[in-house]
C-alpha atoms as a PDB file:
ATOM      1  CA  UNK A   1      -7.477   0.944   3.185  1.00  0.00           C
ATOM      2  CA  UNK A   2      -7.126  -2.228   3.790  1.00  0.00           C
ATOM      3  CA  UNK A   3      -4.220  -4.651   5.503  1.00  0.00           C
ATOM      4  CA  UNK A   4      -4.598  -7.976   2.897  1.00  0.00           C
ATOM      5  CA  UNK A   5      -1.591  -9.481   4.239  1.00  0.00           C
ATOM      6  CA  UNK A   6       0.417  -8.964   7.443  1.00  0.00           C
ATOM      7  CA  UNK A   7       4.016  -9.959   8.877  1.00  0.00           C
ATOM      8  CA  UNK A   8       6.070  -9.148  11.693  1.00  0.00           C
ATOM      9  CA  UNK A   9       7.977  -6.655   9.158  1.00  0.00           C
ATOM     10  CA  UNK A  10       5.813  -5.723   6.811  1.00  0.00           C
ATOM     11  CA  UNK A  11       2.435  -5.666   5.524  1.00  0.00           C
ATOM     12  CA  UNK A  12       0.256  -5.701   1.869  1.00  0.00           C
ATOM     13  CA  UNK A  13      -2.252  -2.701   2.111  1.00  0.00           C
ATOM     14  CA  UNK A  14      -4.890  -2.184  -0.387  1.00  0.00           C
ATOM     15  CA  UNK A  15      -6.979   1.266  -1.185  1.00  0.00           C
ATOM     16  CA  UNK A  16      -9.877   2.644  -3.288  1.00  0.00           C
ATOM     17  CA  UNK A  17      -9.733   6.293  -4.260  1.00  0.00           C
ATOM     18  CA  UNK A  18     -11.471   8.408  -5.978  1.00  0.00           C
ATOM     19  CA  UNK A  19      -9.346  11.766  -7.451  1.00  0.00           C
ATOM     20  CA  UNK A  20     -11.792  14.090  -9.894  1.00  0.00           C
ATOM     21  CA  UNK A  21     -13.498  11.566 -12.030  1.00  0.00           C
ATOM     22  CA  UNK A  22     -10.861   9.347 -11.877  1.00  0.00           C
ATOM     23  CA  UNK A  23     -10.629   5.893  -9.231  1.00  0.00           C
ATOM     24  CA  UNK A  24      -7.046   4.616  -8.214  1.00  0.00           C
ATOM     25  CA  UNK A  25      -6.914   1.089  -7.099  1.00  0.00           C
ATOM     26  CA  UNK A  26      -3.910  -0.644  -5.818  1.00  0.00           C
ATOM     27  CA  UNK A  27      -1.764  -2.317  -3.723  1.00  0.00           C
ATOM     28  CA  UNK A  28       1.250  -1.163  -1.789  1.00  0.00           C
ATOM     29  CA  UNK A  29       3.820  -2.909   0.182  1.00  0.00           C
ATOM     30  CA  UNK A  30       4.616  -1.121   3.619  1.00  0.00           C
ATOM     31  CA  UNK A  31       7.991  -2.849   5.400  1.00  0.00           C
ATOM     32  CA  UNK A  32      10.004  -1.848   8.577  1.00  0.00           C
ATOM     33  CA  UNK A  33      13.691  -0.592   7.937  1.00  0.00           C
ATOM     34  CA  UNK A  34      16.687  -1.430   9.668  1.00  0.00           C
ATOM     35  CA  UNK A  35      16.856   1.487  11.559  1.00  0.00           C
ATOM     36  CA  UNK A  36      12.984   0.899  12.855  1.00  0.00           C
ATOM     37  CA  UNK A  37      11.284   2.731  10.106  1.00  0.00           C
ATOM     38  CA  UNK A  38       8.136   2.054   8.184  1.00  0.00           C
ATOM     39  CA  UNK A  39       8.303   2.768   4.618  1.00  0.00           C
ATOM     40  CA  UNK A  40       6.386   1.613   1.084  1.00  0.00           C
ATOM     41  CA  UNK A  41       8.786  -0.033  -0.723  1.00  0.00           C
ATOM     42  CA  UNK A  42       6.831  -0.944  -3.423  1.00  0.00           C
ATOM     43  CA  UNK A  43       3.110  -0.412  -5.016  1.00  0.00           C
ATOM     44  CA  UNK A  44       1.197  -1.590  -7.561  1.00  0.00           C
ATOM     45  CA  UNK A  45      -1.805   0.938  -9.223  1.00  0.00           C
ATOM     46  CA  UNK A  46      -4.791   0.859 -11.618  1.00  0.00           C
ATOM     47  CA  UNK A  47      -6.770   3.932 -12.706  1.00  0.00           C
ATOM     48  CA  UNK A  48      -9.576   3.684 -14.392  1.00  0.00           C
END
């Protein structure tokens, strides 16, 4: 994992995995809630 972009509410991680054979790439965007919790709100994939 990586953090690729970061704000005072939120942040852009990125990840490599590797599940079987398969590799997942991707992006996901983690932001702070209204009532102070972190959650991904929305994500971004390639498998290959």
């Amino acid at each position: 994992m990586e953090a690729l972009q970061v704000g005072a509410t939120g942040v852009n991680v990125g990840f490599r995995v590797t599940v079987g054979e398969r590799r997942v790439g991707g992006v996901c965007l983690v932001t702070l809630d209204g009532d102070g919790r972190w959650g991904i709100k929305g994500s971004s994939l390639v498998v290959s």
